[in-house]
Protein backbone atom coordinates (compact mmCIF):
# COMPACT_ATOMS: atom_id res chain seq x y z
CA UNK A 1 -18.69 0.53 -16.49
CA UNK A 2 -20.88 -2.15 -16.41
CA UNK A 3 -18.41 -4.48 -18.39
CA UNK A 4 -16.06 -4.44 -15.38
CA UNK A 5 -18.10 -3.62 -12.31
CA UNK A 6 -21.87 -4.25 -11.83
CA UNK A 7 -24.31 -2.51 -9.10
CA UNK A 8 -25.27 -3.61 -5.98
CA UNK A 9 -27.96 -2.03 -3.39
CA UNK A 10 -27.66 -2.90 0.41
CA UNK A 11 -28.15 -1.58 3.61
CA UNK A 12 -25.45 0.76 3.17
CA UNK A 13 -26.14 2.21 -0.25
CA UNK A 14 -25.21 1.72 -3.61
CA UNK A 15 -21.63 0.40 -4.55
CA UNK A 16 -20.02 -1.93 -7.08
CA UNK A 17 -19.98 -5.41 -7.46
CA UNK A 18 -16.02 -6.54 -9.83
CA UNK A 19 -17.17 -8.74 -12.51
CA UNK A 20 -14.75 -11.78 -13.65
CA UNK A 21 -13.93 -8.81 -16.67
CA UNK A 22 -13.14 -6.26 -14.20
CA UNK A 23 -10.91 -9.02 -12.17
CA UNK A 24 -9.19 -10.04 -15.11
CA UNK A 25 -8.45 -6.60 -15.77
CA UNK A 26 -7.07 -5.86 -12.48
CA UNK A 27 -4.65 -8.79 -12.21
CA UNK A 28 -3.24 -7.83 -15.76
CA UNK A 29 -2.55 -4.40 -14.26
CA UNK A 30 -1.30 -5.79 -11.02
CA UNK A 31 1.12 -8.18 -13.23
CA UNK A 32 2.52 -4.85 -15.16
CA UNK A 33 2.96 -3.02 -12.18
CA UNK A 34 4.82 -5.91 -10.80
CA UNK A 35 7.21 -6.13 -14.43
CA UNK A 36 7.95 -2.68 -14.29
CA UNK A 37 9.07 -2.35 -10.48
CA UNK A 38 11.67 -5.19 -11.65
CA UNK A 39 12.68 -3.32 -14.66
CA UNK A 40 15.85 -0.41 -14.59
CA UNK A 41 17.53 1.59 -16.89
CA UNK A 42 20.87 0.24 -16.53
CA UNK A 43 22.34 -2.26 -13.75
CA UNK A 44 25.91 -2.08 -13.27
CA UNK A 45 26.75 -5.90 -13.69
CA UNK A 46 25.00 -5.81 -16.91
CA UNK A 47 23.39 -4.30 -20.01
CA UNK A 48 20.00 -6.18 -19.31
CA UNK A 49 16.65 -3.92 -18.16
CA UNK A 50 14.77 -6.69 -16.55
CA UNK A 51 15.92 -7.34 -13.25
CA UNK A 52 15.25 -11.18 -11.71
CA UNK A 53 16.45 -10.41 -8.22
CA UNK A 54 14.20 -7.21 -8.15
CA UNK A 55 11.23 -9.34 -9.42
CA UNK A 56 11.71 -12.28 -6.46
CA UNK A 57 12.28 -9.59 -3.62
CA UNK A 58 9.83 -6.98 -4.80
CA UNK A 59 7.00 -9.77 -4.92
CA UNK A 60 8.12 -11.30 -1.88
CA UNK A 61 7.47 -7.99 0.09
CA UNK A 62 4.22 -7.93 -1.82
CA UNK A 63 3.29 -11.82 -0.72
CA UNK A 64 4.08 -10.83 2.89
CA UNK A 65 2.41 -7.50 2.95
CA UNK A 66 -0.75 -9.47 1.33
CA UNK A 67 -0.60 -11.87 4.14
CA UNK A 68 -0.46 -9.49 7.00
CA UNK A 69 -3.07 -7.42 5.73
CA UNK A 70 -4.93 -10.19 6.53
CA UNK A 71 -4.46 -10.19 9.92
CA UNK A 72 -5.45 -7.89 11.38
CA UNK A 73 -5.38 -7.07 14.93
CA UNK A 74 -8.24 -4.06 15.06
CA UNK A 75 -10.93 -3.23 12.33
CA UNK A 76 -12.77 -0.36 12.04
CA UNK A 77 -16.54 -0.73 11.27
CA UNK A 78 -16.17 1.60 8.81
CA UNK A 79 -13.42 0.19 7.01
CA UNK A 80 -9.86 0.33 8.05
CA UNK A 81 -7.78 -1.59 10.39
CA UNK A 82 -4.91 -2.29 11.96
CA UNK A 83 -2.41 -4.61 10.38
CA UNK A 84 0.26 -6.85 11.33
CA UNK A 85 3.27 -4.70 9.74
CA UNK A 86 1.71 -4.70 6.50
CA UNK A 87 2.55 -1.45 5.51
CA UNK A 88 6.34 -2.28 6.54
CA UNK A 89 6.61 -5.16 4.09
CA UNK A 90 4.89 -2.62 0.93
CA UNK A 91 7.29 -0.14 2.41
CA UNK A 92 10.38 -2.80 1.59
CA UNK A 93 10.65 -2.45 -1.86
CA UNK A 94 11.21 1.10 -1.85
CA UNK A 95 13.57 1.02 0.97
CA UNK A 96 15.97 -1.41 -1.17
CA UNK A 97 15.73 -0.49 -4.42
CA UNK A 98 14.21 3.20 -4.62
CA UNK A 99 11.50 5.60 -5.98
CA UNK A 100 10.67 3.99 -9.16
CA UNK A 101 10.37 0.11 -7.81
CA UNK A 102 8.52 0.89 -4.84
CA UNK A 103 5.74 3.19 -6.32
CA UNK A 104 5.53 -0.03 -8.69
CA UNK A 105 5.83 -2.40 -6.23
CA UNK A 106 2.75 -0.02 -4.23
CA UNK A 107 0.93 -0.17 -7.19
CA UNK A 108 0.81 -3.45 -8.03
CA UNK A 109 0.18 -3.98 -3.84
CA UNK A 110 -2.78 -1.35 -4.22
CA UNK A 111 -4.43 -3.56 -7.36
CA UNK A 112 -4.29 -6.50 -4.95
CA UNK A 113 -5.93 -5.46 -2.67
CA UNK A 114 -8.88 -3.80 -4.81
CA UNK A 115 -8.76 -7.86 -6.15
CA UNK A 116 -9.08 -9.16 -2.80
CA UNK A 117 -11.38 -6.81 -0.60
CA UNK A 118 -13.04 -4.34 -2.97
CA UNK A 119 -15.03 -1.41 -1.69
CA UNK A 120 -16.12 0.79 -4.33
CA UNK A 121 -18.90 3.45 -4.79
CA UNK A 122 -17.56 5.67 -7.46
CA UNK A 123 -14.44 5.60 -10.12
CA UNK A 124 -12.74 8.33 -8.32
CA UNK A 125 -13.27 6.87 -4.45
CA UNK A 126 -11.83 3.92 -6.05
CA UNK A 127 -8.48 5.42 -7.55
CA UNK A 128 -7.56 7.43 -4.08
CA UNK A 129 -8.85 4.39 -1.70
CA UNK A 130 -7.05 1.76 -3.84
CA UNK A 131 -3.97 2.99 -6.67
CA UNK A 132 -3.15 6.51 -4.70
CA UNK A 133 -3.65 5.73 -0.86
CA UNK A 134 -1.27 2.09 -1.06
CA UNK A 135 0.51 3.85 -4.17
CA UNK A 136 2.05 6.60 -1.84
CA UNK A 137 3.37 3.62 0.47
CA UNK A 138 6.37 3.46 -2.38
CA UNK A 139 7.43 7.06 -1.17
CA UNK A 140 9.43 5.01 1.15
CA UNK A 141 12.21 4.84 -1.96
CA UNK A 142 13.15 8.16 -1.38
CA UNK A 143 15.21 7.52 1.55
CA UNK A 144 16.61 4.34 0.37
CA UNK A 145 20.06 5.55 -0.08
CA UNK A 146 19.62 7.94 3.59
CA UNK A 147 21.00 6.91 6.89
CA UNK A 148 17.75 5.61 8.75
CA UNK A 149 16.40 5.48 5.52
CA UNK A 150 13.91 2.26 6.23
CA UNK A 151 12.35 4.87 9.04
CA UNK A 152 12.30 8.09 7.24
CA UNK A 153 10.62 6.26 4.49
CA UNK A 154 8.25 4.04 6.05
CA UNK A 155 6.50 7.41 7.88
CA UNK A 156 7.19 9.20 4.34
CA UNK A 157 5.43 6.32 2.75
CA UNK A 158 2.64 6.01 5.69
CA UNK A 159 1.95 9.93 5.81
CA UNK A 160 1.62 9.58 2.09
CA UNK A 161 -1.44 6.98 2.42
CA UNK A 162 -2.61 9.04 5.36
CA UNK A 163 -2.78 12.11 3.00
CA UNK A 164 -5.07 10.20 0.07
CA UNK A 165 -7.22 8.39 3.17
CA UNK A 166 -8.48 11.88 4.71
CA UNK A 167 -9.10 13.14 1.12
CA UNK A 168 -11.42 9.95 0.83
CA UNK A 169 -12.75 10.32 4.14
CA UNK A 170 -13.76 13.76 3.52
CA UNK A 171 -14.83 13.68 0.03
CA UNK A 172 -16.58 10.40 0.11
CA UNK A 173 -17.41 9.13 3.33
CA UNK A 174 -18.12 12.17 5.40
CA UNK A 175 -21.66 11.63 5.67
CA UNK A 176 -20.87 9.92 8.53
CA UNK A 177 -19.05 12.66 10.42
CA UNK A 178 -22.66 14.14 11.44
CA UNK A 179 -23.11 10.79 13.26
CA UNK A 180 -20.13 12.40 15.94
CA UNK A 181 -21.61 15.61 15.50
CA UNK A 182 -17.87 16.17 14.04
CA UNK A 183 -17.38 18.41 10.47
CA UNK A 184 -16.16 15.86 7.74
CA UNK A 185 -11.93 16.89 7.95
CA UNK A 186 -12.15 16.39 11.49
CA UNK A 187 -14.42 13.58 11.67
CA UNK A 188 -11.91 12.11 8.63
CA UNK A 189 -8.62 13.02 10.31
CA UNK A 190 -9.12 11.31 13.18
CA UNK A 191 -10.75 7.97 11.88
CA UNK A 192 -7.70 7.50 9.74
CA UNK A 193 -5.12 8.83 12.31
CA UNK A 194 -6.67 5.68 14.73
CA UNK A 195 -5.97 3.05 12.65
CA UNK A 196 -2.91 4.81 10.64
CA UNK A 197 -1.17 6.05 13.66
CA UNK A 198 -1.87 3.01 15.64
CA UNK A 199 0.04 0.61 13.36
CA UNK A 200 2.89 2.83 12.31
CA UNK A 201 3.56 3.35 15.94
CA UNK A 202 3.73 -0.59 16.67
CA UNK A 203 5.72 -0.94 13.65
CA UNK A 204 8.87 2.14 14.91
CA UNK A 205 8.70 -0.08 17.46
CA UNK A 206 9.43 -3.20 16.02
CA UNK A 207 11.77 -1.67 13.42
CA UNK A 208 14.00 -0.15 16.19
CA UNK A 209 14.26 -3.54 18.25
CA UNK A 210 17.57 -4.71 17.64
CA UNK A 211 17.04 -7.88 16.29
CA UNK A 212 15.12 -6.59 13.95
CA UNK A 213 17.30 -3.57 12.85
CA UNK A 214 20.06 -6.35 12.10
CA UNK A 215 18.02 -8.73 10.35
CA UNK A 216 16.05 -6.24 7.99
CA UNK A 217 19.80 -4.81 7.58
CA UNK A 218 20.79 -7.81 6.37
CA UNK A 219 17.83 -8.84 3.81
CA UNK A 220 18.80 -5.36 2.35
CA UNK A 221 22.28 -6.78 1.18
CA UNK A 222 20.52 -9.37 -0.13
CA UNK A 223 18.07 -8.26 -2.06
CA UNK A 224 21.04 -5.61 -3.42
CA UNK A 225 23.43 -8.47 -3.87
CA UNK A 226 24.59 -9.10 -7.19
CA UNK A 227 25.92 -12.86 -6.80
C-alpha cells in the first residue's frame, strides 16, 4: 500500500497520508466513474452509447455538490458536517436519469471527495466512508420515473449513506462511544443521525418550497431534453 498511501502518526493515531500515485489513481477512477454514468445502452434518438448531455448535467450536479460540501454550516469534531444541500445536488443525477447514472455519478462524487479531504485508517474504513457511504446517494435513481420521485429518492439515497456511516461508526470509530459512556451502535447512530438528519431535514424543506419545486422541475426537462 505504500505505493499509493504512506503512514502518518499524530495525536489521533495512525492513518494514511495519499501519495501523488495514490491521487493519480483516484482521479483516473473518478474520470471512469464519470464516463460510465454518461454512457446507456440505447437512447431513443440514436444508436450512440455515450451520452454528451448526460456527461454535462451529471458533472454539473457533481461540480455543485463539490462546492457545497464545502460549505458547510456545522462540523462535527469528529468528522461529519452539515452541508449546504450537497447531498441534493449528488442526489440529481439519479433523480433525472436513473439507477445506473446516479450510482456512477455517486461514485465518481465519493472518489472526489477521498481526493479532496481524505481520512483514512484502514482499506476497508476507506471503501464504506468514501465509495459505499456517497455511493448509496445514487439510490436516488430508483424513483426517477415515481411521482415525488426527487423526494422519495433523495431520503432513499440519504438513508442509504446513513446505513454505510453507522457501519463505520461502529466498526471503526467506536472507541469513542466510551467517551459518552454510550455502546458503539448507539453512540454511532446518533452521531450520524445529527449531522445526517439535520441536513436532509433543511433540504425537504427547501425542495418543497415552491420556487424550488418549479425550478428543479424544470432543469429535469432539461437535462432529459433531446434538442
Amino acid at each position: 500500500m505504500s505505493f499509493f498511501a504512506t503512514v502518518v502518526t499524530d495525536e489521533w493515531g495512525t492513518s494514511y497520508a495519499l501519495t501523488p500515485a495514490g491521487y493519480a489513481t483516484i482521479i483516473i477512477l473518478f474520470l471512469l466513474c464519470l464516463l460510465l454514468a454518461s454512457m446507456g445502452v440505447k437512447e431513443k434518438s440514436a444508436d450512440q452509447r455515450f451520452n454528451t448531455r448526460k456527461l454535462v448535467f451529471s458533472s454539473m450536479a457533481i461540480a455543485l455538490a463539490v462546492v457545497t460540501s464545502l460549505l458547510k454550516l456545522f462540523h462535527l469534531p469528529m468528522g461529519g458536517s452539515i452541508t449546504l444541500f450537497s447531498m441534493l445536488f449528488v442526489c440529481l443525477a439519479g433523480y433525472w436519469y436513473g439507477l445506473k447514472t446516479g450510482l456512477m455519478a455517486s461514485l465518481a462524487y465519493g472518489f472526489l471527495q477521498l481526493a479532496i479531504d481524505p481520512y483514512i485508517i484502514s482499506l476497508p474504513q476507506m471503501f464504506v466512508d468514501y465509495i459505499f457511504a456517497f455511493g448509496a446517494l445514487g439510490l436516488s435513481g430508483l424513483f426517477s420515473k415515481s411521482n415525488h420521485g426527487l423526494i422519495k429518492g433523495y431520503l432513499t439515497g440519504v438513508l442509504g449513506r446513513y446505513f454505510f456511516a453507522f457501519l463505520s461508526g461502529m466498526i471503526f470509530f467506536g472507541s469513542y462511544a466510551a467517551d459518552y459512556n454510550m455502546a458503539a451502535p448507539i453512540y454511532s447512530l446518533a452521531y450520524n443521525g445529527i449531522y445526517l438528519g439535520a441536513e436532509a431535514f433543511l433540504t425537504l424543506i427547501l425542495i418543497a418550497l415552491p420556487p424550488v419545486h418549479a425550478a428543479l422541475a424544470r432543469v429535469k426537462v432539461m437535462a432529459l431534453s433531446e434538442s
